[in-house]
Each structure stands twice: as C-alpha cells, then as structure tokens.
Protein backbone atom coordinates (compact mmCIF):
# COMPACT_ATOMS: atom_id res chain seq x y z
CA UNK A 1 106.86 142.30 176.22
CA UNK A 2 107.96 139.63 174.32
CA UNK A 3 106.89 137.48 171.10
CA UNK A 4 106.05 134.43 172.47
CA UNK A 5 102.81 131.92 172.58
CA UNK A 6 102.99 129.69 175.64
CA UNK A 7 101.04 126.14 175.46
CA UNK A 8 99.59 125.00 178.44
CA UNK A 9 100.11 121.00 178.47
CA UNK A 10 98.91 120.52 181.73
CA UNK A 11 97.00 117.23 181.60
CA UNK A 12 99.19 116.03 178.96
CA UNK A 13 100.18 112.82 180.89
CA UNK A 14 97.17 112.02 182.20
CA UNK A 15 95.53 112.07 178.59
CA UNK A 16 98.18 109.81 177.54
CA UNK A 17 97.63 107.37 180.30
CA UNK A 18 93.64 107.09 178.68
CA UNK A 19 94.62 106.67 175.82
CA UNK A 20 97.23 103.58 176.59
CA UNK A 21 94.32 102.21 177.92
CA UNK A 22 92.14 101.94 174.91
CA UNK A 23 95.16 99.30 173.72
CA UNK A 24 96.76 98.99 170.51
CA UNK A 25 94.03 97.61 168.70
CA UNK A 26 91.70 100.81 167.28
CA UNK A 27 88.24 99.90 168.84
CA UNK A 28 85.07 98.83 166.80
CA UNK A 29 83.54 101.60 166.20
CA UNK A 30 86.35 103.46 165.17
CA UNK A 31 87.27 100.57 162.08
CA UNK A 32 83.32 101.23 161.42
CA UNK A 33 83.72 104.83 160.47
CA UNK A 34 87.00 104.33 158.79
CA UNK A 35 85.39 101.96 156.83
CA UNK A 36 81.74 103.79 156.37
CA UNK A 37 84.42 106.92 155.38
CA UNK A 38 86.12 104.96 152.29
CA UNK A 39 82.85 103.85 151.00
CA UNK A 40 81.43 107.19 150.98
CA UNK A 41 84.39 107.97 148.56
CA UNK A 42 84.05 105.08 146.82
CA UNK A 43 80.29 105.98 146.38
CA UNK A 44 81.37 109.74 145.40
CA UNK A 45 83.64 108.02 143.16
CA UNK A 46 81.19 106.04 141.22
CA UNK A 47 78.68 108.86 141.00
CA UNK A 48 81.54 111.04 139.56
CA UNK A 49 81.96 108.74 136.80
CA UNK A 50 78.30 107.58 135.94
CA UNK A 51 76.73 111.18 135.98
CA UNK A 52 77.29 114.48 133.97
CA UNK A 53 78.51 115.43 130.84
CA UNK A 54 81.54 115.28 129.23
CA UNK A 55 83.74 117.43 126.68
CA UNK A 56 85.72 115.44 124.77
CA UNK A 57 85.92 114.02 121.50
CA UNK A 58 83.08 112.21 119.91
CA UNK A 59 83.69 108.30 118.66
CA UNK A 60 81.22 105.69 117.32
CA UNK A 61 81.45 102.11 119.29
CA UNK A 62 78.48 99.44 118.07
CA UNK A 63 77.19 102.06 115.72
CA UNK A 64 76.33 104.20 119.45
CA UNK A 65 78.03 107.67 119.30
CA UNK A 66 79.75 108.32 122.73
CA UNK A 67 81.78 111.29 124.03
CA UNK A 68 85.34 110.70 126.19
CA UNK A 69 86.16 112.83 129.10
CA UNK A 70 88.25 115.66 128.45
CA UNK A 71 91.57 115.85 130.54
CA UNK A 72 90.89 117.11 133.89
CA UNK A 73 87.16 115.30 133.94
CA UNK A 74 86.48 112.16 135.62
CA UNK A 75 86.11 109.06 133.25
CA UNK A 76 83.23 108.69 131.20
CA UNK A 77 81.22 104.74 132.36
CA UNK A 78 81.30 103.24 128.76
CA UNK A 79 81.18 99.35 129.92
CA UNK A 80 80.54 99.75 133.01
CA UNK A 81 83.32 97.70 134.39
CA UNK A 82 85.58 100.55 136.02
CA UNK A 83 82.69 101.52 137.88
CA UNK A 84 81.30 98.42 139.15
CA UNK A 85 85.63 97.66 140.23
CA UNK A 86 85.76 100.32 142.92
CA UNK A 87 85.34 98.68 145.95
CA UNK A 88 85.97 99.58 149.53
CA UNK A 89 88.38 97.29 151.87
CA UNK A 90 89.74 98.04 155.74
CA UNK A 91 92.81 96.37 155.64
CA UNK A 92 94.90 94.29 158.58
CA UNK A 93 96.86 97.54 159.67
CA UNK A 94 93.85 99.90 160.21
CA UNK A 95 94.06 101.55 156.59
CA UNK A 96 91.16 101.42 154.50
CA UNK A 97 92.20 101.82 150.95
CA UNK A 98 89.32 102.70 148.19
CA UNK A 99 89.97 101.80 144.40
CA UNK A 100 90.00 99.48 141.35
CA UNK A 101 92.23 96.55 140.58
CA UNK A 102 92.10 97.42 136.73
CA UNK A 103 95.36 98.35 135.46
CA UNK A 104 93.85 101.23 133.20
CA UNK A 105 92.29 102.98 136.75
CA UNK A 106 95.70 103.64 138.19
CA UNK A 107 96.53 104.89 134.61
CA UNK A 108 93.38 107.57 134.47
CA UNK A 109 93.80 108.53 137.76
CA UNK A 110 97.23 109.02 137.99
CA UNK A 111 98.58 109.89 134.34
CA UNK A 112 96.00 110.62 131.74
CA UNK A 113 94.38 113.34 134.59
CA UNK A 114 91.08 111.47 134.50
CA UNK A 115 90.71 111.90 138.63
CA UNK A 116 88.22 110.29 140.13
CA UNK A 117 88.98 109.13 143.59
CA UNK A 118 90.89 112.20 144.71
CA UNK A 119 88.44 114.28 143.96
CA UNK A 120 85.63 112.03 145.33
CA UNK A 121 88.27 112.15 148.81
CA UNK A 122 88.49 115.86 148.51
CA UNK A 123 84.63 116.25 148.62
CA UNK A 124 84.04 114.19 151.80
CA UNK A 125 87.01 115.06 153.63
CA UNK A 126 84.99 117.44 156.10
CA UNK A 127 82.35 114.66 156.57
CA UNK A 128 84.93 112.13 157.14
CA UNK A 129 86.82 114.15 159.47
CA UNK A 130 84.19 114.43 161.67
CA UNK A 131 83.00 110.75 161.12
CA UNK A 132 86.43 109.45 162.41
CA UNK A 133 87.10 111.86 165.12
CA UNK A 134 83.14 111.77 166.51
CA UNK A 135 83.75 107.63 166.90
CA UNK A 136 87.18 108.57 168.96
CA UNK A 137 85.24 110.52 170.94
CA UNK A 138 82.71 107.78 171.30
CA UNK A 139 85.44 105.12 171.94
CA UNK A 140 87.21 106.97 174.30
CA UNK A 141 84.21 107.66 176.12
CA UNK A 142 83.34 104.23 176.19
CA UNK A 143 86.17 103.36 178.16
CA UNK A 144 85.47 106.17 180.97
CA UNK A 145 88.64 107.78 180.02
C-alpha cells in the first residue's frame, strides 16, 4: 500500500470551458460584492477608530483632556478627519482598494502600529469570503454553466 492521495479531475475541462464563457470581464454582481466587501471594512474600519477606549498618554488640546492610542490600538478620532477619509473605491482592474489619502494613515497603519484597516479586513474576512464566492456562484449560474 502506498502513500499516495489521488485527485480526481474529471470534469476539469469542461469546468473550464464555463468558465471561458462568462468572458474576461467579472460580471455585475460579482464587482457588487467586491465592492459591498471593501465597504464593510471600511465601515469596520471607522467603527474601530470612533469607539472604545484607549491607553495611552493623556494631553490637553483646547483646554479638552484627550487620551492617544497606545501602540498596538487603533487610532483614537480626535478631528475627525481620518475617519471621515476612508473611503471605499472598485478600481478599473477589478481590485477594490479601502483607505485614506492622508499621508499620516499610511504612517499609523503601517509604522507607528496604530492598525486599523487590517484588522477591520481580518474581522470580515469570513463574511467576505462567502460574499464573493456566493455572487460566483450566482454569476455562474446565471449563465447556465
């Protein structure tokens, strides 16, 4: 007896052949749930940052005192601005990308460990998973492959 798995890929060409059909553009209701998926991050996102408590250090701005987010916490919404800058956009190529144009959101995100989108993508990865792959099957279906 031997060690071996063997993978049945009988049908394999004739799957293939439906899916050349559906073309090279995605189909409608697949750019819909890519593009419902980013802005459920990008709502995660902006919930991360306007709710809970934080643990760092206490400062005084307009005579308000106000608490920063420790490293490893998601931003703190002091002005308001990096919040209402996260925005959702499906781009020419099929990719949706989710995020701010301020300069300073790359730099919490990516070097002061102030993570807020990553985490916000971790959390709805399940529900965008099956989002994405329910509108293939819908697509597909739609086109009596």
């Amino acid at each position: 007896m031997s060690n071996f798995i063997s993978i049945d890929t009988q049908g394999l060409k004739k799957l293939q052949k439906k899916l050349d059909r559906l073309g090279k553009e995605l189909p409608r209701d697949v750019k819909g749930a890519l593009f419902k998926s980013g802005k459920r991050v990008e709502t995660s996102a902006k919930r991360l940052i306007s709710t809970g408590s934080r643990s760092g250090r206490l400062y005084k701005r307009g005579g308000v005192t106000r608490q920063r987010s420790a490293r490893g916490e998601p931003p703190k919404t002091d002005s308001g601005f990096l919040v209402n800058s996260i925005n959702t956009e499906l781009k020419r190529d099929d990719r949706v990308v989710v995020g701010s144009p301020l300069e300073y959101a790359a730099k919490l995100e990516n070097k002061l460990d102030r993570k807020f989108l990553e985490p916000s993508l971790q959390t709805n990865a399940e529900g965008i998973n099956k989002l994405i792959a329910d509108a293939v099957d819908e697509a597909i279906n739609d086109a009596n492959l």
